[in-house]
Protein backbone atom coordinates (compact mmCIF):
# COMPACT_ATOMS: atom_id res chain seq x y z
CA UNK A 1 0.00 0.00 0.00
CA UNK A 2 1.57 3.12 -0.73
CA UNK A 3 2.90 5.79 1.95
CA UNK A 4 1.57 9.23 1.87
CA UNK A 5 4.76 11.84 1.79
CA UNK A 6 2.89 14.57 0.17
CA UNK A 7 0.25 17.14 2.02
CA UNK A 8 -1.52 19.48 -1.13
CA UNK A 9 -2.58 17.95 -4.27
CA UNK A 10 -4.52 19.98 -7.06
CA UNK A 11 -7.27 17.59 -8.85
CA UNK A 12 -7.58 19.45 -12.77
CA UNK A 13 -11.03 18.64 -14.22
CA UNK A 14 -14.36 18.34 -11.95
CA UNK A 15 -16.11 15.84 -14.06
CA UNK A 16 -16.57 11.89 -12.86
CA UNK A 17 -12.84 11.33 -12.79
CA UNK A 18 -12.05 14.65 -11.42
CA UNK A 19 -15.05 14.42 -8.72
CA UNK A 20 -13.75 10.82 -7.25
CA UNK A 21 -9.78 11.77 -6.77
CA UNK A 22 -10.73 14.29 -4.98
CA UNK A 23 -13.06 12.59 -2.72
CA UNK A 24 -10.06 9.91 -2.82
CA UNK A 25 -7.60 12.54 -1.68
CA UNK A 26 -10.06 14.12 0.72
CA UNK A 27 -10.43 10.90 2.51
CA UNK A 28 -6.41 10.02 2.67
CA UNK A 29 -5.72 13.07 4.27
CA UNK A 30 -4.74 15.60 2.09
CA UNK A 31 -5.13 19.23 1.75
CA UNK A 32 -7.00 18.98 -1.56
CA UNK A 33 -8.39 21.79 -4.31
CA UNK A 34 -10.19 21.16 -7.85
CA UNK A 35 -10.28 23.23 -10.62
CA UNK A 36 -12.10 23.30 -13.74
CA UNK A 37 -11.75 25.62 -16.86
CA UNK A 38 -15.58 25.26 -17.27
CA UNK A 39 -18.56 25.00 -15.01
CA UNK A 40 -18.92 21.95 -13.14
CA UNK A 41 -22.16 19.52 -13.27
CA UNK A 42 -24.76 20.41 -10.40
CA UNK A 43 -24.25 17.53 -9.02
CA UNK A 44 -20.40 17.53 -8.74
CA UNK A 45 -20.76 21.16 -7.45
CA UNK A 46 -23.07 20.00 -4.71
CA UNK A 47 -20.99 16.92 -4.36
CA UNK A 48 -18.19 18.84 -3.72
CA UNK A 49 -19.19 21.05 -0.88
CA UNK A 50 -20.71 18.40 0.73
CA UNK A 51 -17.38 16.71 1.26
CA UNK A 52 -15.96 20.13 2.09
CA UNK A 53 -13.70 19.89 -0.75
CA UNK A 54 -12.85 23.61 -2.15
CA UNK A 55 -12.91 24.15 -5.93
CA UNK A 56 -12.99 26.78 -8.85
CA UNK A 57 -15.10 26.82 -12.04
CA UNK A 58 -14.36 29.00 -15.05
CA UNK A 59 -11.04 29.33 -14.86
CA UNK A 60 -7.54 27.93 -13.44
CA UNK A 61 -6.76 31.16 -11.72
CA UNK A 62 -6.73 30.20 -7.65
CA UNK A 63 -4.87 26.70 -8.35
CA UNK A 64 -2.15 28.66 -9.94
CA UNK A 65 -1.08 30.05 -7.27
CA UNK A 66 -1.47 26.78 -5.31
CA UNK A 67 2.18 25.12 -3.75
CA UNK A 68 0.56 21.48 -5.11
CA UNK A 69 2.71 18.59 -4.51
CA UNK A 70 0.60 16.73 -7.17
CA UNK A 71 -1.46 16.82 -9.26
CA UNK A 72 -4.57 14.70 -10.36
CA UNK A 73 -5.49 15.17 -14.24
CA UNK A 74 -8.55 14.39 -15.96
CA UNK A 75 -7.97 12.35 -19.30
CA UNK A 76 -9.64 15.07 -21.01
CA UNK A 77 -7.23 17.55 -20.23
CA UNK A 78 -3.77 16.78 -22.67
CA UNK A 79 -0.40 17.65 -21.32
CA UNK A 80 -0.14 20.83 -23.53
CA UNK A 81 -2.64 22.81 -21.38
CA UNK A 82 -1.36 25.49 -20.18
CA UNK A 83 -2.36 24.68 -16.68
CA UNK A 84 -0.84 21.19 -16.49
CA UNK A 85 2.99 22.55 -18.25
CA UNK A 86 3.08 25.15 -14.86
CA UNK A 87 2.88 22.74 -12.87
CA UNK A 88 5.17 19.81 -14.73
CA UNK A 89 7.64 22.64 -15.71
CA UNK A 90 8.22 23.34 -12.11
CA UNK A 91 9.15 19.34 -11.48
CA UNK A 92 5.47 19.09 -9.74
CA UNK A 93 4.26 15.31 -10.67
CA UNK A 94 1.53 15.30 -12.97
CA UNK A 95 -0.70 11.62 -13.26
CA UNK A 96 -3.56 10.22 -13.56
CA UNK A 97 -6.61 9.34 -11.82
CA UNK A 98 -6.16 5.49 -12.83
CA UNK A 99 -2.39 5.53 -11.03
CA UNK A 100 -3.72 7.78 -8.32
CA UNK A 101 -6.27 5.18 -7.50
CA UNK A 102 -4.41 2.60 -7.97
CA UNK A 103 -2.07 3.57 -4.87
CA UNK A 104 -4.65 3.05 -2.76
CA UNK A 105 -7.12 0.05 -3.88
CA UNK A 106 -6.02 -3.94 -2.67
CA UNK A 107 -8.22 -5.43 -5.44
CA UNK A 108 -6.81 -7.49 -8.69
CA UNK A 109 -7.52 -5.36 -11.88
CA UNK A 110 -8.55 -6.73 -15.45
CA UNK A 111 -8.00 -3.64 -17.51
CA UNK A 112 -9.16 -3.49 -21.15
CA UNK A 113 -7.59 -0.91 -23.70
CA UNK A 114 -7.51 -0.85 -27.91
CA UNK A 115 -9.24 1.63 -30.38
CA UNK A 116 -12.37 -0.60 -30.48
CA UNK A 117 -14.56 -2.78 -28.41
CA UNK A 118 -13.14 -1.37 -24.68
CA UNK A 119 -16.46 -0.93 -23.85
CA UNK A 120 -18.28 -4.23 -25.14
CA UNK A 121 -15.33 -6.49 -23.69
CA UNK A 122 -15.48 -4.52 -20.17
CA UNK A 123 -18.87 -4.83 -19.81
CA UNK A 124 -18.70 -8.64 -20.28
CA UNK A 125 -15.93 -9.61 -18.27
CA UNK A 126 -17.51 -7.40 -15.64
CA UNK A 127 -20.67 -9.21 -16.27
CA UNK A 128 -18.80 -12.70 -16.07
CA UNK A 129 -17.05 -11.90 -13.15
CA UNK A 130 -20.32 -10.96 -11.12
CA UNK A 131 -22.12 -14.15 -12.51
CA UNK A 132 -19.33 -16.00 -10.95
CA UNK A 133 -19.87 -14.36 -7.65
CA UNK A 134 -16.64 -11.88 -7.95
CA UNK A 135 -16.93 -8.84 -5.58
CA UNK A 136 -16.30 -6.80 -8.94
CA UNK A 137 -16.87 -3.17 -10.19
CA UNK A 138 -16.80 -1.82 -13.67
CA UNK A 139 -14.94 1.15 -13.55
CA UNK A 140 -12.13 3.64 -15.59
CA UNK A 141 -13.51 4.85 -18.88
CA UNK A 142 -17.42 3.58 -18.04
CA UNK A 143 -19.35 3.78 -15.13
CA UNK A 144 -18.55 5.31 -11.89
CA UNK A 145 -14.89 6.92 -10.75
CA UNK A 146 -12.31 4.07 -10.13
CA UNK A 147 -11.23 6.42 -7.05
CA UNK A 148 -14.94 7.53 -5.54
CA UNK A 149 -15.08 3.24 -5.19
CA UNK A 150 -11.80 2.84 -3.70
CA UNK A 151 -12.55 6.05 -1.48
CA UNK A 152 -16.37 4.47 -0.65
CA UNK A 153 -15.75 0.67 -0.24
CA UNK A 154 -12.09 -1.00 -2.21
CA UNK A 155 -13.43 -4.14 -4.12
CA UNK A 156 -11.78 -7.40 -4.73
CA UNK A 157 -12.01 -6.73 -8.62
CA UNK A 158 -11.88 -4.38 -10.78
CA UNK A 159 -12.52 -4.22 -14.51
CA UNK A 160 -11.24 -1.29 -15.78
CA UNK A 161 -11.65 -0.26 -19.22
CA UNK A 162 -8.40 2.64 -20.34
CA UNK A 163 -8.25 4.81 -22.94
CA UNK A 164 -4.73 5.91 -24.33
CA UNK A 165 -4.78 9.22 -21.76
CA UNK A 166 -5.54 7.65 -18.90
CA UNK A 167 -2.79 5.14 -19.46
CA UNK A 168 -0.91 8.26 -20.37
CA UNK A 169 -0.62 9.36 -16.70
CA UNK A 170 0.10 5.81 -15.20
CA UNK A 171 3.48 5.12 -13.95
CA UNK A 172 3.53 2.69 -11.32
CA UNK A 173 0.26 1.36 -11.94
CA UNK A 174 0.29 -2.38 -12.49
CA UNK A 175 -2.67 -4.77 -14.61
CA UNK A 176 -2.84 -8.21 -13.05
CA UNK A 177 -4.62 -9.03 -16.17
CA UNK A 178 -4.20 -6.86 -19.27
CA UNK A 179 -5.71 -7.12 -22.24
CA UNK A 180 -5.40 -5.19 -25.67
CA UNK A 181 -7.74 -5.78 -27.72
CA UNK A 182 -6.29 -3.64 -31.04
CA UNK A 183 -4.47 -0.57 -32.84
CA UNK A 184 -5.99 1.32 -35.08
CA UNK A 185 -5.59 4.94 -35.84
CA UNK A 186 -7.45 6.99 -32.89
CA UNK A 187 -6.95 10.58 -31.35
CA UNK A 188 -4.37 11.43 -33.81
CA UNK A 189 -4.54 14.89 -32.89
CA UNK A 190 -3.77 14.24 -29.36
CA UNK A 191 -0.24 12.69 -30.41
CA UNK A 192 1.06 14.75 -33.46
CA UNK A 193 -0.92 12.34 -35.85
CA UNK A 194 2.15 10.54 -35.33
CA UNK A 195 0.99 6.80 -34.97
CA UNK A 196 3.96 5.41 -33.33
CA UNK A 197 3.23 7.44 -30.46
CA UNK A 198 -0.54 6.45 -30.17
CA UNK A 199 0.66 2.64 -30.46
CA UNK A 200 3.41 3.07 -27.67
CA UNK A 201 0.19 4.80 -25.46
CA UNK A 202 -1.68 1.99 -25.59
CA UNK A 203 1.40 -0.76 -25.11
CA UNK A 204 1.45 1.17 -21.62
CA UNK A 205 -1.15 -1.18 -20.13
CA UNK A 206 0.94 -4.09 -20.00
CA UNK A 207 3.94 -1.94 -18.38
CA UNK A 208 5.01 -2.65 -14.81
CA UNK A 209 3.50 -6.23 -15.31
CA UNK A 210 5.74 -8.95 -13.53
CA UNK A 211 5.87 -12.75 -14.89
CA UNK A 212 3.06 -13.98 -12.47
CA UNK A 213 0.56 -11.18 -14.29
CA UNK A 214 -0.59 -11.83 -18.00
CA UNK A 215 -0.83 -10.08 -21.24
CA UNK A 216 -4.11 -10.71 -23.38
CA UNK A 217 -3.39 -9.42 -26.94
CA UNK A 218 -4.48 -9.64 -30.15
CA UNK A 219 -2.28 -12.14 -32.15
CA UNK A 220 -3.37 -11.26 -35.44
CA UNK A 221 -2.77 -7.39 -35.21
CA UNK A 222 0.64 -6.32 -36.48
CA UNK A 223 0.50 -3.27 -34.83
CA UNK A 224 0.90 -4.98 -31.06
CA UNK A 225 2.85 -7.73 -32.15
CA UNK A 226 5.50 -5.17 -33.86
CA UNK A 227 5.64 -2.56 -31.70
CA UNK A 228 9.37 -2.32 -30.53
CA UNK A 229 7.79 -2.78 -26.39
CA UNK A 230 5.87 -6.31 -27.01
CA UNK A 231 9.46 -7.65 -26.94
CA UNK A 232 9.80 -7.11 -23.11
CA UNK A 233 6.45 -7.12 -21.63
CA UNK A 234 7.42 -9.60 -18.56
CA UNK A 235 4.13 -11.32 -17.79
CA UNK A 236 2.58 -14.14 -19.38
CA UNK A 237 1.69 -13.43 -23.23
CA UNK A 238 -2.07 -14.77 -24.21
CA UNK A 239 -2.76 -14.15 -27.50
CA UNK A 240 -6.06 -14.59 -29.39
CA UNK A 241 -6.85 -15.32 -32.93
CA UNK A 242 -10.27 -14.35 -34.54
CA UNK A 243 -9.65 -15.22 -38.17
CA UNK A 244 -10.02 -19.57 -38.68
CA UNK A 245 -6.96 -21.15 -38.59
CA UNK A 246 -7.26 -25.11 -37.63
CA UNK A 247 -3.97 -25.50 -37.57
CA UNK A 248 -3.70 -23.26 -34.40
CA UNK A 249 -1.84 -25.23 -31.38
CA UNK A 250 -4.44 -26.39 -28.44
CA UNK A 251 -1.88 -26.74 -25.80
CA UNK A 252 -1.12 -23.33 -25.35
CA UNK A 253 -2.75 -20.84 -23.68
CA UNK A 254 -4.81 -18.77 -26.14
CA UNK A 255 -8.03 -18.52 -28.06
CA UNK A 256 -8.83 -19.60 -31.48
CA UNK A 257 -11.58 -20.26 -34.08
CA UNK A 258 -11.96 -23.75 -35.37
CA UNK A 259 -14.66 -25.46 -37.38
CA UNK A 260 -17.04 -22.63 -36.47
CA UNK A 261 -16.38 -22.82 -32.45
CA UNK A 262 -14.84 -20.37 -30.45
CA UNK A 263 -11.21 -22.21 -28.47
CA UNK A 264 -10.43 -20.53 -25.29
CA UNK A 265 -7.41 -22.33 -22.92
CA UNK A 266 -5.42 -21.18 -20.21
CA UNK A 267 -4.16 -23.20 -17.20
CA UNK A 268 -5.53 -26.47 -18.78
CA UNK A 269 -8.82 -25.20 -18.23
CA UNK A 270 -10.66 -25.58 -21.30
CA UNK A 271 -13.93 -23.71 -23.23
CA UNK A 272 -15.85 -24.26 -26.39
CA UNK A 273 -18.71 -22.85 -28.00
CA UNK A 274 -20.09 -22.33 -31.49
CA UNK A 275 -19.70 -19.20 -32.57
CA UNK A 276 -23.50 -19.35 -33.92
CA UNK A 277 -24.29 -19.32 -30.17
CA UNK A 278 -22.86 -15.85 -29.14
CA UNK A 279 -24.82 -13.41 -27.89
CA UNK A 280 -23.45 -10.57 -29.68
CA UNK A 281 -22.35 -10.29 -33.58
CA UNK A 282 -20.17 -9.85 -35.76
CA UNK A 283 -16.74 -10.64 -36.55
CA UNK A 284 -15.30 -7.59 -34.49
CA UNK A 285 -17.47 -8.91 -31.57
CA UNK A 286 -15.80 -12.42 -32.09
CA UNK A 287 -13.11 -11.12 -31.11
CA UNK A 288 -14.14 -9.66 -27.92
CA UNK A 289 -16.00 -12.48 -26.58
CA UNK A 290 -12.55 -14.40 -27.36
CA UNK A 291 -10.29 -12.08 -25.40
CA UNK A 292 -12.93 -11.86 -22.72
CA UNK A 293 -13.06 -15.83 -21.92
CA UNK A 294 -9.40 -15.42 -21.45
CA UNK A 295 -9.72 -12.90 -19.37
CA UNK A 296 -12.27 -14.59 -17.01
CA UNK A 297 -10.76 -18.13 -17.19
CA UNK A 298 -7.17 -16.08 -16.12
CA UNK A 299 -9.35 -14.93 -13.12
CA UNK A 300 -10.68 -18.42 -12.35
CA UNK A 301 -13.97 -18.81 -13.39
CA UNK A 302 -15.13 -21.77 -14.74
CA UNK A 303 -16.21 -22.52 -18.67
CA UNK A 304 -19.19 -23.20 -17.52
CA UNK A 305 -20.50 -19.46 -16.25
CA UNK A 306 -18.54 -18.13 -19.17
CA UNK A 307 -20.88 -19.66 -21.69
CA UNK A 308 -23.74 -19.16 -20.34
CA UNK A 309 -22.81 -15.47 -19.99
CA UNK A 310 -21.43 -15.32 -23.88
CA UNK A 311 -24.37 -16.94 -25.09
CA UNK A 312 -27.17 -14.04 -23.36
CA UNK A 313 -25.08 -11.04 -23.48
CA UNK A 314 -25.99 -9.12 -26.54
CA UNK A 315 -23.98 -5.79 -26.05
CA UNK A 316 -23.60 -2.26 -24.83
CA UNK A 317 -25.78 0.77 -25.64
CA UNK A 318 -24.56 2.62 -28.40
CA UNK A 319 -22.99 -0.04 -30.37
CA UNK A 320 -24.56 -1.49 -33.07
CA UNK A 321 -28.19 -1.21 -31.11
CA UNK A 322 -31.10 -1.50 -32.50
CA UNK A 323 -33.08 1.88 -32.38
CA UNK A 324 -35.91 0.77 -34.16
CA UNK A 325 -38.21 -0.11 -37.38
CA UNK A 326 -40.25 2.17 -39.18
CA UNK A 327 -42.21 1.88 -42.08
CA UNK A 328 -39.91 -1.19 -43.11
CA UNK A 329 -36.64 0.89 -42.44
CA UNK A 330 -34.50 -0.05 -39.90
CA UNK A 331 -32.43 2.15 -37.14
CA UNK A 332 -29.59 1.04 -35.83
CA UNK A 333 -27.33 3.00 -32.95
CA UNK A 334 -23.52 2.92 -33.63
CA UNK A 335 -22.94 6.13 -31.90
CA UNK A 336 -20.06 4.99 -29.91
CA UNK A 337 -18.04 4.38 -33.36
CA UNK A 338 -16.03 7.58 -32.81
CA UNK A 339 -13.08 6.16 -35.31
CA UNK A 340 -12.98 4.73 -38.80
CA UNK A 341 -12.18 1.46 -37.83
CA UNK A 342 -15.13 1.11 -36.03
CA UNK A 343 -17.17 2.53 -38.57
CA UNK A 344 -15.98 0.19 -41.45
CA UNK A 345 -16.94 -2.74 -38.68
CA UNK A 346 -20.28 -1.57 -38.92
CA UNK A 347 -20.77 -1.10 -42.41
CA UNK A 348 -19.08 -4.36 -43.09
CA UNK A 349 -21.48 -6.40 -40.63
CA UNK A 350 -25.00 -4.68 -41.52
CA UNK A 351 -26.87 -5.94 -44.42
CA UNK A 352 -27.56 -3.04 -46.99
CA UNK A 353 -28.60 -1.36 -48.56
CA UNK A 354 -27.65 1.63 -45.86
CA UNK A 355 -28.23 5.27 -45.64
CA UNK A 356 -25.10 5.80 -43.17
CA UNK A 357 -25.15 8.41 -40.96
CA UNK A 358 -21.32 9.76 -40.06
CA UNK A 359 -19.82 13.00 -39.06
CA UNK A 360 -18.60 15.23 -36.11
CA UNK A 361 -15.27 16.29 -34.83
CA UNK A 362 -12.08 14.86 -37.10
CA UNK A 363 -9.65 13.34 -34.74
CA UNK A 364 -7.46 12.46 -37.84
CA UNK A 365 -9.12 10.36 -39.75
CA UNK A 366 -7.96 8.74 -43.07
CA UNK A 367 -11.10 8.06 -44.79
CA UNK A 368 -9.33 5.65 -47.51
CA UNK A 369 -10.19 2.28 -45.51
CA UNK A 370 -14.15 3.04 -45.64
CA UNK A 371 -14.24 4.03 -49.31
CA UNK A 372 -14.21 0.31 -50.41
CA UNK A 373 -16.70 -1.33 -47.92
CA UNK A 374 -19.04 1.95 -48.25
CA UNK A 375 -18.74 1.70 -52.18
CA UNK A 376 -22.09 -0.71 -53.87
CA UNK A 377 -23.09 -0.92 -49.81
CA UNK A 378 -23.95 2.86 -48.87
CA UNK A 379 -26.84 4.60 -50.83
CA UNK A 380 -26.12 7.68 -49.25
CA UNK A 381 -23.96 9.19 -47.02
CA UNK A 382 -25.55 12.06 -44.47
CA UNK A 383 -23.01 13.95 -43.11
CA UNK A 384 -23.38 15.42 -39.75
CA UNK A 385 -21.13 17.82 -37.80
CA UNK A 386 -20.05 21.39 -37.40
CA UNK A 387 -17.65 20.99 -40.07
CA UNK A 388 -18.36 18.32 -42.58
CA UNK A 389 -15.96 19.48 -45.57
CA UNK A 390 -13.26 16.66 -45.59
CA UNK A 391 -16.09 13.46 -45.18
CA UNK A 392 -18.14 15.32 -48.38
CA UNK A 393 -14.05 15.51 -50.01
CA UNK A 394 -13.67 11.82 -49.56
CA UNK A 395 -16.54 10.05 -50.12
CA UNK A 396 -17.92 12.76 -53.69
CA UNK A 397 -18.10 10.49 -56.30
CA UNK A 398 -17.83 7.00 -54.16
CA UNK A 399 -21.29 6.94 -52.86
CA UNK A 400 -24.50 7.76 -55.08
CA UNK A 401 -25.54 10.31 -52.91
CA UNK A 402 -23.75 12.48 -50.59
CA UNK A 403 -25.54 15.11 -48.03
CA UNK A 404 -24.21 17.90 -45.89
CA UNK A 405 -26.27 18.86 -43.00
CA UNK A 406 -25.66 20.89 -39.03
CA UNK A 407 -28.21 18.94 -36.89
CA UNK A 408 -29.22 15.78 -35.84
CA UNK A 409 -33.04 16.85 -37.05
CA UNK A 410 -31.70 17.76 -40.66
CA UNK A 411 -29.59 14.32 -40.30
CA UNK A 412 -32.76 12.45 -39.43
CA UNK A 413 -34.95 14.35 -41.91
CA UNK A 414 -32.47 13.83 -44.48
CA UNK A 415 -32.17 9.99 -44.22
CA UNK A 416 -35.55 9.00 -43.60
CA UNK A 417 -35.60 10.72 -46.72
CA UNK A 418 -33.22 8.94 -48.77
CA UNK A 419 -34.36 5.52 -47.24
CA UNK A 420 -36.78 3.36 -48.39
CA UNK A 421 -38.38 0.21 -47.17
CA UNK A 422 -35.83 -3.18 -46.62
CA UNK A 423 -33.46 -0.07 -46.24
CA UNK A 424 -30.89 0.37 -42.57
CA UNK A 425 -30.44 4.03 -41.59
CA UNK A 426 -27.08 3.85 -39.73
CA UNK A 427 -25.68 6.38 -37.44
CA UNK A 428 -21.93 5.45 -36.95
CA UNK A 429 -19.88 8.78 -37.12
CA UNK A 430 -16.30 7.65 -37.06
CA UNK A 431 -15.90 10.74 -35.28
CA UNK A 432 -16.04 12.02 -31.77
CA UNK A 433 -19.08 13.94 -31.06
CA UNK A 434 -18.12 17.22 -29.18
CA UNK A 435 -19.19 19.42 -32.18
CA UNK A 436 -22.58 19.17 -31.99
CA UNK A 437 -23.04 17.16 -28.65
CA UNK A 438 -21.76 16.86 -24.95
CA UNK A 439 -20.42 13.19 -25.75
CA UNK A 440 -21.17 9.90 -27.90
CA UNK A 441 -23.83 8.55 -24.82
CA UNK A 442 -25.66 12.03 -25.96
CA UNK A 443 -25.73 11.81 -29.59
CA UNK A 444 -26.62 8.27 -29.39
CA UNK A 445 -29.54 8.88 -26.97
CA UNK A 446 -31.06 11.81 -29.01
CA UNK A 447 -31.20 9.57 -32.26
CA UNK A 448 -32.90 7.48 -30.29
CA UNK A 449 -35.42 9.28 -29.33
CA UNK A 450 -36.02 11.23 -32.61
CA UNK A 451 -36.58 7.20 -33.96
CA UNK A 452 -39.04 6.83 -30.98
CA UNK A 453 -40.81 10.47 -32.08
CA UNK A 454 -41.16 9.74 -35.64
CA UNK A 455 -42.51 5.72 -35.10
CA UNK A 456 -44.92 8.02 -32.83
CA UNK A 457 -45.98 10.27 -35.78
CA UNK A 458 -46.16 7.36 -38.67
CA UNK A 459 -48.44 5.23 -36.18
């Protein structure tokens, strides 16, 4: 457990992460402050003062003149900020909620990172793991503060799923079981669209690892199995495969597809299931039920509880959900597709023909990979976002149709539109969503409900 030295710590963003290090902090003794360049949520305001914990909205202006001897960031915030180089130009340690949490909590840690299916994977190891009777929480990037529930009541578990900041600000942190699920270009802009650096972010989550831990990757992508650090991770390496290979060894620890069943080992402990019987889709989702198995049998459940929880679980809201049918045109929620990769996932697994909804705020996207699976699939393409110029630039000429509009009501209006009946109107934006909307859970919620409006109207 790790000895408090320091007395004042500054906590930089009041949001969910920002809310539970300070509470964290408050409760280990320290002489705590938060401060956040905007205005805080009511409820972390009130939050707040009930825990006597002083803060600033609006501005960065009291902390500045704070003698912090560390300080808590939000992922949110990138090292750039002006408020984060004063204090890491003047030696003052800068990390994140995830490591400062992670000084304090007893309980094993699965942690889940990769440019797609973090969420999806999380969710059902979290949902294995309580099926099995684990004391567990779902925590990190989804659901409440790792910190607040190591501040309220430490668990024996925790599934955590990490995006590349948060492991960003972890330095001593350690994953008893890691897992990364897969590379693909992602917040560019946050790392000089350089993708060297965004790979070596997300290699982070199997640093600090000792040989008794293990390492869940993906053994088919070249981008983990390259990178220069896979060479000297130090715990045990588990990878999976999700493209058919019979050939693939069954005494090793690992998963594999076979004859159309899913192969899962580790320990000698064996699981098989046809793929036909999965709860949730797809080939991307494959995948995710794969590394999650190995996850869960690393943690000691038995086959048994694992397939019965593959075989219900159908997902997470947001991805690939379906919103709805109306007059013979179907809805389908993709919202948390905030990259390309994800996107072309989503074209590729829905039947067309699709009126594909995409747009928002560019985090560096090359649009090349979705030309080809949007091309003879995609009867039109709605764009939707602030600034729509380089989507309507790259797809002109590809797709039949191609629409630029500044709302989600001109989106919807448009689309319903262009679709007929037998047709899928799919929102999956391959962009982030702070253009229009205060996050993905947002955008996806008010599609929803425009579906849910206009079934109202046509019935």
């Amino acid at each position: 457990m790790y000895e408090q030295t320091m007395t004042n710590i500054a906590i930089l963003g009041g949001g969910e992460s920002g809310w539970g290090s300070a509470l964290l902090a408050k409760v280990k003794g320290y002489r705590v402050f938060l401060s956040d360049s905007g205005i805080l949520a009511p409820r972390y305001r009130e939050a707040l003062a009930l825990a006597g914990i002083p803060f600033e909205e609006g501005g960065h202006s009291q902390v500045l003149e704070m003698d912090a001897e560390l300080v808590v960031k939000s992922p949110g915030i990138p090292d750039t900020a002006p408020v984060v180089r004063h204090f890491a130009d003047r030696g003052v340690p800068v990390i994140s909620e995830i490591e400062f949490a992670g000084r304090y909590s007893t309980g094993r840690t699965v942690c889940i990172t990769g440019s797609n299916g973090k969420t999806t994977t999380a969710t059902l190891i979290h949902e294995i793991l309580r099926t099995a009777g684990y004391d567990a929480a779902l925590t990190g990037n989804i659901g409440d503060s790792y910190a607040a529930q190591v501040a309220e009541c430490d668990r024996q578990w925790y599934v955590l799923e990490l995006s590349s900041f948060q492991l960003d600000g972890m330095f001593s942190f350690r994953a008893d079981i890691a897992l990364l699920l897969n590379i693909t270009p992602d917040h560019l802009d946050r790392y000089g669209y350089d993708m060297g650096k965004y790979a070596a972010s997300k290699m982070r989550i199997a640093a600090n690892q000792r040989p008794e831990d293990v390492f869940i990757y993906n053994g088919i992508d070249p981008l983990i199995c390259g990178d220069p650090a896979f060479g000297g991770i130090a715990s045990r390496k588990v990878p999976f495969r999700s493209r058919e290979d019979s050939s693939e060894p069954r005494g090793q620890a690992g998963a594999w597809l076979s004859g159309g069943n899913l192969h899962a080992v580790y320990n000698g402990t064996a699981l098989e299931m046809p793929l036909s019987a999965l709860g949730i889709k797809g080939n991307h989702n494959t995948a995710n039920a794969m590394a999650a198995a190995l996850a869960a049998l690393a943690a000691g459940v038995d086959p048994e509880t694992i397939r019965a929880v593959l075989g219900r679980f159908t997902g997470v809201e947001h991805r690939m959900e379906e919103a709805g049918t109306v007059a013979g045109i179907r809805f389908i929620n993709d919202s948390k597709a905030t990259n390309t990769d994800a996107a072309w996932y989503a074209i590729e697994g829905t039947p067309g023909p699709l009126v594909w909804i995409a747009g928002g705020t560019d985090k560096g996207n090359d649009y090349g990979g979705l030309k080809n699976i949007a091309q003879g699939k995609v009867k039109a393409l709605v764009c939707m976002g602030v600034d729509n110029s380089k989507l309507i630039e790259a797809f002109t000429g590809k797709i039949p149709q191609v629409y630029d509009t500044r709302s989600l009501d001109e989106a919807m209006r448009t689309a319903t539109a262009c679709a007929a009946a037998g047709d899928t109107v799919l929102l999956s934006p391959a962009c982030a969503s702070f253009d229009l909307f205060r996050n993905y859970e947002d955008r996806g919620r008010q599609f929803k409900e425009w579906v849910a409006e206009f079934k109202w109207n046509r019935e």
